[in-house]
Protein backbone atom coordinates (compact mmCIF):
# COMPACT_ATOMS: atom_id res chain seq x y z
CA UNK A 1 -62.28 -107.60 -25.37
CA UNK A 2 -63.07 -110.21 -22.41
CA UNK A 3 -64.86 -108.77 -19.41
CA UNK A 4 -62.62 -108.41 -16.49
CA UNK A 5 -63.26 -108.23 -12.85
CA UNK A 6 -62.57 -104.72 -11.77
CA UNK A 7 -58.96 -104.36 -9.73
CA UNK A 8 -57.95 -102.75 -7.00
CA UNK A 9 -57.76 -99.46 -9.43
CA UNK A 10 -60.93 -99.55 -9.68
CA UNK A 11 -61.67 -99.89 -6.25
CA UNK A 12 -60.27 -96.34 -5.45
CA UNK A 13 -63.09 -94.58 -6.96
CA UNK A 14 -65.25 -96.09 -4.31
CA UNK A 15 -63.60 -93.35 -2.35
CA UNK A 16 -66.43 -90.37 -2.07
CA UNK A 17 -63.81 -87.47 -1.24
CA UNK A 18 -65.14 -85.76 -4.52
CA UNK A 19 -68.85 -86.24 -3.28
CA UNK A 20 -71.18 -83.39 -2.73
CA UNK A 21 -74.90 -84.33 -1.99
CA UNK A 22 -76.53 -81.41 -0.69
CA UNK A 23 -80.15 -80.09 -0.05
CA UNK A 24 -81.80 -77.06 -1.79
CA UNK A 25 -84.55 -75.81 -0.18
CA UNK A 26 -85.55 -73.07 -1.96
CA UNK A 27 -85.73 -75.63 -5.18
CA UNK A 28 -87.48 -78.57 -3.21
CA UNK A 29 -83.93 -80.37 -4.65
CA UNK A 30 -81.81 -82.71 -4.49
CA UNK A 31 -78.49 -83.24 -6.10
CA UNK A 32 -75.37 -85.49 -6.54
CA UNK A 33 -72.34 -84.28 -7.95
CA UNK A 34 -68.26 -85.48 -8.39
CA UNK A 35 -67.04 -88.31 -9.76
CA UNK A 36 -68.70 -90.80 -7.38
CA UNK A 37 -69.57 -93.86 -9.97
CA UNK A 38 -71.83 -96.96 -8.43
CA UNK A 39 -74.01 -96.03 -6.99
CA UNK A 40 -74.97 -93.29 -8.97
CA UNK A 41 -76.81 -91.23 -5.71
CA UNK A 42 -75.64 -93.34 -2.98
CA UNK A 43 -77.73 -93.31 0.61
CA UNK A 44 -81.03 -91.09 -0.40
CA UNK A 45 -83.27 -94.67 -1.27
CA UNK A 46 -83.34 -93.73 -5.27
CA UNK A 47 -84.63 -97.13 -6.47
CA UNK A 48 -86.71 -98.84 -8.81
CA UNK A 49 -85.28 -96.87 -11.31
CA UNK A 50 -86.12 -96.48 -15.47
CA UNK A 51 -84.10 -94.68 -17.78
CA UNK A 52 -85.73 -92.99 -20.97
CA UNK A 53 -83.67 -90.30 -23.04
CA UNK A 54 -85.69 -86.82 -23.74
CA UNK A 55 -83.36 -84.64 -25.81
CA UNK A 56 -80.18 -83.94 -24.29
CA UNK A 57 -80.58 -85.61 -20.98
CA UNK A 58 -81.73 -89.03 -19.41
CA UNK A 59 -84.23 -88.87 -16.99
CA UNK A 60 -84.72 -91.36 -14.41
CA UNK A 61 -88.33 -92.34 -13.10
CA UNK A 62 -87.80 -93.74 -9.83
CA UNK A 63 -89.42 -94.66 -6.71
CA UNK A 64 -88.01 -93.94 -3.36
CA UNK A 65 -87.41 -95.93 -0.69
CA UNK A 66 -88.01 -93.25 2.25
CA UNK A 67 -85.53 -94.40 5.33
CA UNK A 68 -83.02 -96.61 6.21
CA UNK A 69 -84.61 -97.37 9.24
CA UNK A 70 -87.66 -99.37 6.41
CA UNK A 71 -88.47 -102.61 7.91
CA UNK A 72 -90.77 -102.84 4.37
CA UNK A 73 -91.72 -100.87 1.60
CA UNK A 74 -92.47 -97.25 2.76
CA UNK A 75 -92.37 -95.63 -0.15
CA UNK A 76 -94.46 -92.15 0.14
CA UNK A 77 -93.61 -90.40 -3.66
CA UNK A 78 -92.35 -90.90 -6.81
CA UNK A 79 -89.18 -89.23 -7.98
CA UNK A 80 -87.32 -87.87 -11.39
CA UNK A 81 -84.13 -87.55 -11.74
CA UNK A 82 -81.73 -86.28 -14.56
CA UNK A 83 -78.55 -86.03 -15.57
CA UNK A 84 -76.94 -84.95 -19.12
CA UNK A 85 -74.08 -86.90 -17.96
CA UNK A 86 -74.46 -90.03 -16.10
CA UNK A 87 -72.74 -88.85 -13.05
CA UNK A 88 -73.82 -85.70 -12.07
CA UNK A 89 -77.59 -85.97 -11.32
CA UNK A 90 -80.14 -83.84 -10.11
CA UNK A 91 -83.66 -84.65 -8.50
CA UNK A 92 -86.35 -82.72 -11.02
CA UNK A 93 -89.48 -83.71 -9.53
CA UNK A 94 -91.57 -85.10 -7.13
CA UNK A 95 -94.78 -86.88 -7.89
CA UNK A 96 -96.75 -87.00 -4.90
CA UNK A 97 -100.01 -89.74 -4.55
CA UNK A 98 -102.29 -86.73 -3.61
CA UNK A 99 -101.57 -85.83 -7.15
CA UNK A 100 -103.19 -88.63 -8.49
CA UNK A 101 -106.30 -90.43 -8.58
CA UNK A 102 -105.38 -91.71 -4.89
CA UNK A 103 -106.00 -88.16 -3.82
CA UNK A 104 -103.80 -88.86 0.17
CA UNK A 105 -101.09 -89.47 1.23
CA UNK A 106 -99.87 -93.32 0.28
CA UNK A 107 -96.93 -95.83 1.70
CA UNK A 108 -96.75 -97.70 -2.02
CA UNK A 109 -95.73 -95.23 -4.07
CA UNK A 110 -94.36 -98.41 -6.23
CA UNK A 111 -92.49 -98.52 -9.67
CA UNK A 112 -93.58 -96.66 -12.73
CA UNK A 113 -92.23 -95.78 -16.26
CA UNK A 114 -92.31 -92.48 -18.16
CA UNK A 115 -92.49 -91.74 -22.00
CA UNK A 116 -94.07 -89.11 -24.49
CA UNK A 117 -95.92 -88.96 -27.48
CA UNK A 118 -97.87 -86.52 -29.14
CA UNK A 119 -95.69 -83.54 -27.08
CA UNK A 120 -96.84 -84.68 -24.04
CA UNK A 121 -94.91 -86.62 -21.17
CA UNK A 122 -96.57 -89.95 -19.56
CA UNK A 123 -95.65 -91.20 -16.36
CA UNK A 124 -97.24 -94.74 -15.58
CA UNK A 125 -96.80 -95.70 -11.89
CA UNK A 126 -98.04 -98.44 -9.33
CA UNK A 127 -100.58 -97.52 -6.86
CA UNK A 128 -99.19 -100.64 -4.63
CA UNK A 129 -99.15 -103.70 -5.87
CA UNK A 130 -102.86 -103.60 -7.76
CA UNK A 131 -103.46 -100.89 -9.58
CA UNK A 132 -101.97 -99.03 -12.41
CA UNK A 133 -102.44 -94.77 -12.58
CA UNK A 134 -101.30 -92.82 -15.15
CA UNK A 135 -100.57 -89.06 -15.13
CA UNK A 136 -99.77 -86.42 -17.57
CA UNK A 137 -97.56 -83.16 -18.38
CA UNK A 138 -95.90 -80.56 -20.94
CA UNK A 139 -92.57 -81.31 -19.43
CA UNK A 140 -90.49 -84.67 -18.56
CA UNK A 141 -90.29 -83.29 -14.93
CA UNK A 142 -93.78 -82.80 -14.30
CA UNK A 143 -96.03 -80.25 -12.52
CA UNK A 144 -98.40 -83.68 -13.37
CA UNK A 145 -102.12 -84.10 -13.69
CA UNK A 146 -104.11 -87.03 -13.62
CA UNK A 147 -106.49 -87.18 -16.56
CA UNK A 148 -108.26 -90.00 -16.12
CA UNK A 149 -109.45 -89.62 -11.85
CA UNK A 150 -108.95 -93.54 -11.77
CA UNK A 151 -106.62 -96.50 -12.56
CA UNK A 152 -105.59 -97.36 -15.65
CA UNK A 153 -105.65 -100.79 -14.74
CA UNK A 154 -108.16 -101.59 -11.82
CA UNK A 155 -107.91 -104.04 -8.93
CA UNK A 156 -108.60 -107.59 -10.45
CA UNK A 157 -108.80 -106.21 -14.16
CA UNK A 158 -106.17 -109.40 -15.02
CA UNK A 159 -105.67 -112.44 -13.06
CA UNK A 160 -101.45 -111.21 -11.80
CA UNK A 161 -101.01 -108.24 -8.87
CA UNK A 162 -101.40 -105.57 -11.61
CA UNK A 163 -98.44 -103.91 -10.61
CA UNK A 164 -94.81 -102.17 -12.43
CA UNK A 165 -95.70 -101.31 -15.99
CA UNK A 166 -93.19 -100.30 -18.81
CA UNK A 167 -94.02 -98.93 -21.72
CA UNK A 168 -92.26 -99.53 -25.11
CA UNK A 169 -92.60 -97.02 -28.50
CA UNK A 170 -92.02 -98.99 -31.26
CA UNK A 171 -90.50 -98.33 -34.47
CA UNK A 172 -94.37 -97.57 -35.92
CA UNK A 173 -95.07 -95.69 -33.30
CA UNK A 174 -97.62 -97.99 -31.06
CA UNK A 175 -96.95 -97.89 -27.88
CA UNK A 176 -96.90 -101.39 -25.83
CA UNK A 177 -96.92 -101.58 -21.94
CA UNK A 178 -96.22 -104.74 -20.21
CA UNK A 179 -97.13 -105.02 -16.56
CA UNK A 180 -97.70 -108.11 -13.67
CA UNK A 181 -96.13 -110.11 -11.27
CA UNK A 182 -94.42 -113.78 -12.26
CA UNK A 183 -97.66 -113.88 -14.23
CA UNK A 184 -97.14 -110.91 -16.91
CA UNK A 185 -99.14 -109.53 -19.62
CA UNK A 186 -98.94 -106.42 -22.44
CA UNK A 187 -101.36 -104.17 -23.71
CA UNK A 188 -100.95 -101.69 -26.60
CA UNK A 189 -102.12 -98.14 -26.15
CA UNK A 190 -104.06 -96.21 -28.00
CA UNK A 191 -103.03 -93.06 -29.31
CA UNK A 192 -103.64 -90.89 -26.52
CA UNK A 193 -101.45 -92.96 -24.28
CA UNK A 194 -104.27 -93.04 -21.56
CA UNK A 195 -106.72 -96.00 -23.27
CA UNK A 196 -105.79 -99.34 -24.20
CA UNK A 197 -106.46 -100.31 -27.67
CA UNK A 198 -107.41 -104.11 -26.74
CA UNK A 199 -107.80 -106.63 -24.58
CA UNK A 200 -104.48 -107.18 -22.53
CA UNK A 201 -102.77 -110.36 -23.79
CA UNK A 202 -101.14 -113.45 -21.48
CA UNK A 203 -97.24 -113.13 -22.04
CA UNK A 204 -96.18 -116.06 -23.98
CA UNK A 205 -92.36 -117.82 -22.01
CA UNK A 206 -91.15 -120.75 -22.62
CA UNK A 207 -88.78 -121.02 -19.59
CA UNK A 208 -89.89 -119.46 -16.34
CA UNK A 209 -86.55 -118.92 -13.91
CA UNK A 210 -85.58 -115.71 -11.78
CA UNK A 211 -84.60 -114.40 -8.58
CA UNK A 212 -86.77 -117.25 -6.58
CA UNK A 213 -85.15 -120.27 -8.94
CA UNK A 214 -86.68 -122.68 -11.03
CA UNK A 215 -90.08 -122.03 -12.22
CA UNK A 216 -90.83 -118.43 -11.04
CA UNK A 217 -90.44 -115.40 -12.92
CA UNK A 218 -90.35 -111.84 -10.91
CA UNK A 219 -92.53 -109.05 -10.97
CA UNK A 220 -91.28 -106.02 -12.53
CA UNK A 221 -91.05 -107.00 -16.39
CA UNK A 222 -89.54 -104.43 -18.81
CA UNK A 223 -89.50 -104.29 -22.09
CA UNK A 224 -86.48 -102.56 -24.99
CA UNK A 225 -86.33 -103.53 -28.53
CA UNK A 226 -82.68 -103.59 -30.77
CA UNK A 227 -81.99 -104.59 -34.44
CA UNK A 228 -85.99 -106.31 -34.96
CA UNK A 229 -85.48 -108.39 -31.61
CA UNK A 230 -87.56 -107.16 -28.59
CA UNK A 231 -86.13 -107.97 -25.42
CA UNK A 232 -88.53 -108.70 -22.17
CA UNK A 233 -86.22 -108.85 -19.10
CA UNK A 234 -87.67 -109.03 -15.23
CA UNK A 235 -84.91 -108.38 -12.98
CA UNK A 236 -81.18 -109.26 -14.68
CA UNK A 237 -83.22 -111.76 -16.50
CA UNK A 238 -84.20 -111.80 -20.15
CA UNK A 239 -85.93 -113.71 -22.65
CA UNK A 240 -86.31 -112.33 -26.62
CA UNK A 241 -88.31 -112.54 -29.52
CA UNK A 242 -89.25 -111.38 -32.97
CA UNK A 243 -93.02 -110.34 -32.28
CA UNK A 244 -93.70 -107.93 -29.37
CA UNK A 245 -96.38 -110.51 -27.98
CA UNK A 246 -94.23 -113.13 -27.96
CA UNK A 247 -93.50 -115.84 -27.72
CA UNK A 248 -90.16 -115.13 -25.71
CA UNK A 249 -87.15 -117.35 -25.64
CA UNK A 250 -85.35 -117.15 -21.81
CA UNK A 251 -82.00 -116.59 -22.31
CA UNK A 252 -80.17 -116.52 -19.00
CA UNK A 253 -79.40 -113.36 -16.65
CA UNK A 254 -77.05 -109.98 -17.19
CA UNK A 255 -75.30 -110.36 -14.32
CA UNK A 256 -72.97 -113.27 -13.29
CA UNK A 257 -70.54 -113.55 -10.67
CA UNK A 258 -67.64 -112.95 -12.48
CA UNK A 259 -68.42 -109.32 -14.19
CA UNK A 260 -69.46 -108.38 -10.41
CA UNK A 261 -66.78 -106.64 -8.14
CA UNK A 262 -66.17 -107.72 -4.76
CA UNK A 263 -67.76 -105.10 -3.27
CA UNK A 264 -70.99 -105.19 -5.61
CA UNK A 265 -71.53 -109.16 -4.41
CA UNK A 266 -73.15 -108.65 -1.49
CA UNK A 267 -76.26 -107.98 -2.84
CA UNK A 268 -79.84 -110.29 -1.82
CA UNK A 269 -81.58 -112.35 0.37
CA UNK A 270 -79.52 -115.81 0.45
CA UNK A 271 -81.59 -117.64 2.60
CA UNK A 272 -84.95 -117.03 0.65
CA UNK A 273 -84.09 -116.18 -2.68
CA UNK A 274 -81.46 -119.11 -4.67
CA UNK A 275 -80.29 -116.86 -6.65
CA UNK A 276 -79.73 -113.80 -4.44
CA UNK A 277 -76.62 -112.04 -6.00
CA UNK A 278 -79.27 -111.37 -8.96
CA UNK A 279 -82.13 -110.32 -7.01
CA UNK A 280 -83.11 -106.42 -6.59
CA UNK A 281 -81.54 -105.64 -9.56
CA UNK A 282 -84.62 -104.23 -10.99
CA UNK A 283 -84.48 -101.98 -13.75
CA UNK A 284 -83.96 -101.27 -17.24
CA UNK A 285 -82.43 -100.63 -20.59
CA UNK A 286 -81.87 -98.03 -22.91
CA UNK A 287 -79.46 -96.55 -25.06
CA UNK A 288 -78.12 -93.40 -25.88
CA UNK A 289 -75.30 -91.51 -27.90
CA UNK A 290 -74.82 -94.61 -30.00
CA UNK A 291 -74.93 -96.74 -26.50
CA UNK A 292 -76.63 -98.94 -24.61
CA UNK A 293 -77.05 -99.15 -20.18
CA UNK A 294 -78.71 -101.02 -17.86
CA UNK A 295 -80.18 -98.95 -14.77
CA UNK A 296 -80.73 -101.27 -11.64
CA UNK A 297 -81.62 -101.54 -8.49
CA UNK A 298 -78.75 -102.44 -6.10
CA UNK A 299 -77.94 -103.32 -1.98
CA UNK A 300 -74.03 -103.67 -1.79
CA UNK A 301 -73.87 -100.74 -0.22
CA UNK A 302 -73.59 -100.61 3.61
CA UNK A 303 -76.61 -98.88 4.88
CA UNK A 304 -78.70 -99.99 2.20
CA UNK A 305 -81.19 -102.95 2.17
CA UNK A 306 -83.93 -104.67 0.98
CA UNK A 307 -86.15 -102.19 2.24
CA UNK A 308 -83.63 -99.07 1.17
CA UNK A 309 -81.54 -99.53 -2.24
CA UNK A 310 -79.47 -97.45 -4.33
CA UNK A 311 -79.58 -97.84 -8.11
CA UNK A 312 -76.23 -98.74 -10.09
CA UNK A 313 -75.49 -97.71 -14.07
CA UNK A 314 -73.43 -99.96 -16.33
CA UNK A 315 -72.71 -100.16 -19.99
CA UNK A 316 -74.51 -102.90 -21.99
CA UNK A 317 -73.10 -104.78 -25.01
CA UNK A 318 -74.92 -107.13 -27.60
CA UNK A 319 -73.24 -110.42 -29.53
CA UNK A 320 -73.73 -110.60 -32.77
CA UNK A 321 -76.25 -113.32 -32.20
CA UNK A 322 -78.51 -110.22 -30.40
CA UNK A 323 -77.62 -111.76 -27.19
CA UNK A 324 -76.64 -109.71 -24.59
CA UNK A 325 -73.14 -110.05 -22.81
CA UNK A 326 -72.73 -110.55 -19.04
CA UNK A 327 -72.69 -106.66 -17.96
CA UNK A 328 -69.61 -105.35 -15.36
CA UNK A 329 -70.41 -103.97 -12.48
CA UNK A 330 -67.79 -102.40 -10.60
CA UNK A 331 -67.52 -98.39 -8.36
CA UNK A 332 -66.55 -96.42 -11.49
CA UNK A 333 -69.44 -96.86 -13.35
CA UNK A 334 -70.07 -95.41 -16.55
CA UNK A 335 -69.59 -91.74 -18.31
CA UNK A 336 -66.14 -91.42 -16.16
CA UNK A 337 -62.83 -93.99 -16.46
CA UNK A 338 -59.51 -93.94 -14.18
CA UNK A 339 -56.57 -93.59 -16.18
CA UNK A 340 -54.71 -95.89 -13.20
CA UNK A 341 -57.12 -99.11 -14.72
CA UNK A 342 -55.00 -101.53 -16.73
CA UNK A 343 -56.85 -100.62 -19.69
CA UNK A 344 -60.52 -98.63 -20.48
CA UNK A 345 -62.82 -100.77 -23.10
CA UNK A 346 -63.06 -99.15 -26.10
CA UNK A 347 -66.23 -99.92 -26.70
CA UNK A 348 -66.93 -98.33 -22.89
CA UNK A 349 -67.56 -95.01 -24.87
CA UNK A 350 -69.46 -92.33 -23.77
CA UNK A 351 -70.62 -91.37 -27.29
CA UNK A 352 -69.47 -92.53 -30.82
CA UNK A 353 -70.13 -91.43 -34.37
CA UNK A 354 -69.88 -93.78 -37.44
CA UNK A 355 -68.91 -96.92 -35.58
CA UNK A 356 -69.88 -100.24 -34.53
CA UNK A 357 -69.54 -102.48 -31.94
CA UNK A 358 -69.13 -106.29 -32.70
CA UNK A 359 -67.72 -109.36 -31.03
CA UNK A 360 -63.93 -109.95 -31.32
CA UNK A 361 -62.12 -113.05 -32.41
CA UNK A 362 -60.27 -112.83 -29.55
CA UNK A 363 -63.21 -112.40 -27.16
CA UNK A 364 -65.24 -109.53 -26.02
CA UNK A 365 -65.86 -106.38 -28.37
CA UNK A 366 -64.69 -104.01 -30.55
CA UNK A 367 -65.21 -101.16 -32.13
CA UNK A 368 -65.68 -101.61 -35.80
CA UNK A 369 -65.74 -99.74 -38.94
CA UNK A 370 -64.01 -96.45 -37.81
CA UNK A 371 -63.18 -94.27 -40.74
CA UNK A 372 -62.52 -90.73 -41.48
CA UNK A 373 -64.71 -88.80 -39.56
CA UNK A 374 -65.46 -91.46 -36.81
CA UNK A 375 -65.21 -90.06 -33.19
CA UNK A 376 -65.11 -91.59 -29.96
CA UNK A 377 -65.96 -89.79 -26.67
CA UNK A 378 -64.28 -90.67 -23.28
CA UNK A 379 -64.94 -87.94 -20.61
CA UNK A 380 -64.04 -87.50 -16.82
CA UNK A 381 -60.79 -89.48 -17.38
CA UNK A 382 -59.18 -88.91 -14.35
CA UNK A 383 -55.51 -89.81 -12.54
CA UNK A 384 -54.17 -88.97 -15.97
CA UNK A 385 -50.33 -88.18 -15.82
CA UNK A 386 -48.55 -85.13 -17.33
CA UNK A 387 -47.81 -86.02 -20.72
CA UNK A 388 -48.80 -88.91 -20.59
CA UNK A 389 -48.48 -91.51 -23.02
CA UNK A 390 -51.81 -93.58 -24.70
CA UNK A 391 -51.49 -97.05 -26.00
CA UNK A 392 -54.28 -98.31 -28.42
CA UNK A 393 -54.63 -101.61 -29.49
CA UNK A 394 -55.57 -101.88 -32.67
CA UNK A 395 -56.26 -103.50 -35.82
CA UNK A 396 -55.93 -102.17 -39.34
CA UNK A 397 -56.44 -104.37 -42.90
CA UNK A 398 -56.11 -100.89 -44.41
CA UNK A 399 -52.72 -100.55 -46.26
CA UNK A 400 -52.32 -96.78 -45.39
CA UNK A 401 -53.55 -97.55 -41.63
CA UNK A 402 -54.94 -94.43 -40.22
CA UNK A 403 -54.70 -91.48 -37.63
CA UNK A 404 -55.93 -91.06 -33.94
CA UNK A 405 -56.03 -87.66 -33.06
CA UNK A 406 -56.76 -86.83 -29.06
CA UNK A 407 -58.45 -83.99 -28.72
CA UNK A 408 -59.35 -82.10 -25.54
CA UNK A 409 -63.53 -82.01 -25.16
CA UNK A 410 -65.17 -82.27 -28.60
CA UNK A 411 -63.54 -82.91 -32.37
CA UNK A 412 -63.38 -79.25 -32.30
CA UNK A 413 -61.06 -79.23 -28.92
CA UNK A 414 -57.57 -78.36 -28.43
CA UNK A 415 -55.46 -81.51 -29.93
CA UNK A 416 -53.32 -83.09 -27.25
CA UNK A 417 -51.68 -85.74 -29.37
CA UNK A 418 -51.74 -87.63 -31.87
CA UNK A 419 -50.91 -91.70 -32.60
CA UNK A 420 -50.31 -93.50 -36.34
CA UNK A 421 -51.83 -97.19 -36.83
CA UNK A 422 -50.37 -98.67 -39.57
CA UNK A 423 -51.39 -101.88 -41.05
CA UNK A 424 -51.39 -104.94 -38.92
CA UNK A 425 -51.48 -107.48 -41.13
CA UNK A 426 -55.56 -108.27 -40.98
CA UNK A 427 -58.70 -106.82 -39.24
CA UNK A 428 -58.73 -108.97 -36.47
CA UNK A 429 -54.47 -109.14 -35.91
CA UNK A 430 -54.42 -106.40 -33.42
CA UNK A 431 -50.98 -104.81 -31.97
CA UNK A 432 -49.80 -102.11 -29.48
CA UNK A 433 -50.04 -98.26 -31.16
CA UNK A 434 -48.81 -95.62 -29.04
CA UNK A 435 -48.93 -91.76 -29.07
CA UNK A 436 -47.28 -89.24 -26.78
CA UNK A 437 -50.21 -86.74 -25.35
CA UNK A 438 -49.47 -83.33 -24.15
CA UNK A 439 -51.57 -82.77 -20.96
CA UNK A 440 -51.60 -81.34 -17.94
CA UNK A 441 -51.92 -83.85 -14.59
CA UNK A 442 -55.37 -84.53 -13.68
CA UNK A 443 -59.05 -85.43 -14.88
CA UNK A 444 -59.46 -85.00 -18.39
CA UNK A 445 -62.46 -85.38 -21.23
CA UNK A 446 -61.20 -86.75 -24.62
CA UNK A 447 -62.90 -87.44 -27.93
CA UNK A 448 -60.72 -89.39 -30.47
CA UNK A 449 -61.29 -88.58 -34.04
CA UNK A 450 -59.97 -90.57 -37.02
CA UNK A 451 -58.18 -89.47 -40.14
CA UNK A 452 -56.95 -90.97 -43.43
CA UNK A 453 -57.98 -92.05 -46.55
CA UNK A 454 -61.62 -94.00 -47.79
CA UNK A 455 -62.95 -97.02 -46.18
CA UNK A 456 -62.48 -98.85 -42.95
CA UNK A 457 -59.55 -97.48 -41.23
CA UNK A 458 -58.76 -99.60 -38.07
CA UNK A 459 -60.64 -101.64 -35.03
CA UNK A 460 -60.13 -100.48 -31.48
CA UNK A 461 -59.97 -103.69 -28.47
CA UNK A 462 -58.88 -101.24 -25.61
CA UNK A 463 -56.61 -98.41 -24.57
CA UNK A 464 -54.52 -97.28 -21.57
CA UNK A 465 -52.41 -95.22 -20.11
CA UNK A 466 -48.42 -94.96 -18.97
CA UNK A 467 -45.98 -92.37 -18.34
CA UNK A 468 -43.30 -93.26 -20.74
């Protein structure tokens, strides 16, 4: 379905009645919890973040911005974050510089990445903005040691500010980390994730455009690979290729004004920076039950700023080309949905089983290939009416059609309703299905599983939901 620019609905959830941030001292802690969407931990300076998924949780490696009265980059620790969710989230960790090789305290406590190999966790940070530490633990969330007493990468070991690294596993297993400013370059690791295996390599683009404009890149360069294409993106921007060296093709930028709220376009420098409604959105991908987000840096917010940014979560979907669609940004955010919207993506799931999502005829996405046994999660659906009534729309080539059932949870929950697709004369001819849903007012999570006979059963464009 065609990305639309969030309504008024949508606006409601920027309302932070349901918003608890508090302070545990005995734990050192901090936490967010409610249904708050964009930004996901609004007002604390959580920035700079990177999302990487260890088990049953993402885990955000962050830096943090440390006041909003910052009239630069004081930034005196590293964070982790975590959520199982994507909207409740809970600070794990601190990583302070007099745990590193820096051995005092420190004002550029600047971006890092974390991954694991080998059953240990690696969490690659910038000492400022030339040098590169690394530091080591049994657990995602740290206590951390630094193994090697030094940087990684040294002042003036490349010609760029040796700053930002990212680290990719491949499919084999090698681990890659790219790292620089406008000037990049990538370095595989060796095994014990604390060496490099060669010689770091120039990063090969053959259009350089960014936040600045024309002919400049960014610092901050992040790497994610899908389907055999690796992706290298530096702020919304991304360029792609079939070898992890390169060379990369530029593509064009995430965000665009029109998948942008009103309220999320305020973001930037104008006066210095061309393309300013795209700058500070520093982050990265990575997917996750079966989808994919982008986690970014973001200064809509009043009180933030340059100098003091939140971060912002939104769902990411590919073409069938491998490019990747403009993303929406709007309050609600991801891993929740307001039954009061016009309609909920379908392929805005939380989770899915034994599905697909592919470009529609009509424009946008669906999801593809759901047959008996295919589930779709949707959770934290709130403003839901009594009894209410869900419209799907749908498409079905299968004779015999198929059935949604709505189940409260899990597939295993209580079933709240059901809703029969029959055919719809063609795979891409979709048409209005409804179901009547037995359910109480309020916030509700619900995972749709699918029932009928062998193959392809129907394609989902969106869903809402009414009162009669």
């Amino acid at each position: 379905m065609k990305s639309v620019v969030p309504t008024a609905h949508a606006g409601k959830s920027k309302n932070f009645s349901g918003l608890v941030v508090f302070v545990c001292l005995s734990l050192g802690c901090l936490a967010r919890t409610g249904l708050a969407g964009n930004p996901i931990v609004p007002g604390v300076g959580l920035c700079d973040p990177h999302g990487v998924v260890y088990g049953d949780r993402v885990y955000l490696y962050a830096t943090h911005d440390f006041s909003p009265e910052n009239t630069g980059f004081v930034m005196k620790d590293w964070w982790v974050w975590s959520s199982a969710d994507l909207v409740n989230w809970k600070q794990e960790g601190v990583l302070k510089p007099e745990d590193t090789f820096l051995k005092k305290p420190f004002d550029s406590c600047w971006a890092g990445f974390g991954a694991t190999k080998n059953g240990k966790y690696y969490w690659y940070f910038s000492a400022g903005p030339h040098e590169v530490g690394v530091v080591v633990s049994d657990s995602p969330t740290g206590p951390w040691q630094d193994p090697l007493g030094k940087p990684l990468l040294p002042r003036g070991f490349t010609p760029t500010k040796q700053r930002d690294p990212d680290i990719l596993i491949d499919d084999d297993g090698e681990a890659y980390m790219v790292y620089g400013t406008f000037d990049w370059f990538i370095v595989r690791l060796n095994d014990d994730m604390i060496s490099l295996a060669e010689t770091p390599r120039p990063v090969e683009l053959d259009r350089k455009h960014g936040p600045l404009g024309e002919g400049k890149t960014d610092d901050k360069p992040s790497l994610h690979k899908r389907n055999g294409i690796y992706y290298l993106s530096w702020s919304s921007f991304y360029a792609t290729s079939t070898n992890v060296y390169g060379p990369y093709t530029y593509k064009g930028s995430v965000i665009t004004p029109e998948g942008l709220a009103p309220e999320f376009r305020k973001a930037g420098d104008r006066q210095h920076r061309p393309n300013a409604m795209w700058h500070d959105r520093h982050g990265n991908f990575f997917t996750w039950n079966n989808q994919w987000y982008y986690v970014f840096n973001d200064t809509s917010r009043p009180g933030s700023s340059h100098f003091f940014r939140d971060s912002c979560l939104a769902y990411v979907h590919y073409k069938d080309n491998g490019d990747i669609s403009p993303i929406r940004l709007d309050a609600i955010g991801v891993g929740q949905y307001d039954a009061a919207q016009p309609r909920i993506e379908a392929e805005d799931y939380f989770a899915m089983e034994n599905a697909e999502v592919r470009e529609s005829p009509a424009g946008g996405f669906a999801v593809r290939g759901l047959q008996a046994g295919s589930s779709l999660v949707y959770p934290n659906v709130k403003n839901m009416p009594p009894n209410a009534v869900m419209t799907f729309s749908a498409a079905s080539g299968n004779p015999d059609g198929g059935t949604i059932e709505v189940r409260e949870g899990s597939a295993q929950g209580r079933l709240l309703g059901t809703c029969e697709v029959s055919a719809s004369g063609g795979w891409d001819q979709y048409r209005s299905f409804s179901g009547a849903l037995q359910n109480a007012a309020g916030t509700h999570s619900l995972c749709l599983t699918f029932k009928g006979g062998a193959g392809e059963l129907m394609r989902l464009d969106w869903i809402k939901f009414s009162t009669d």
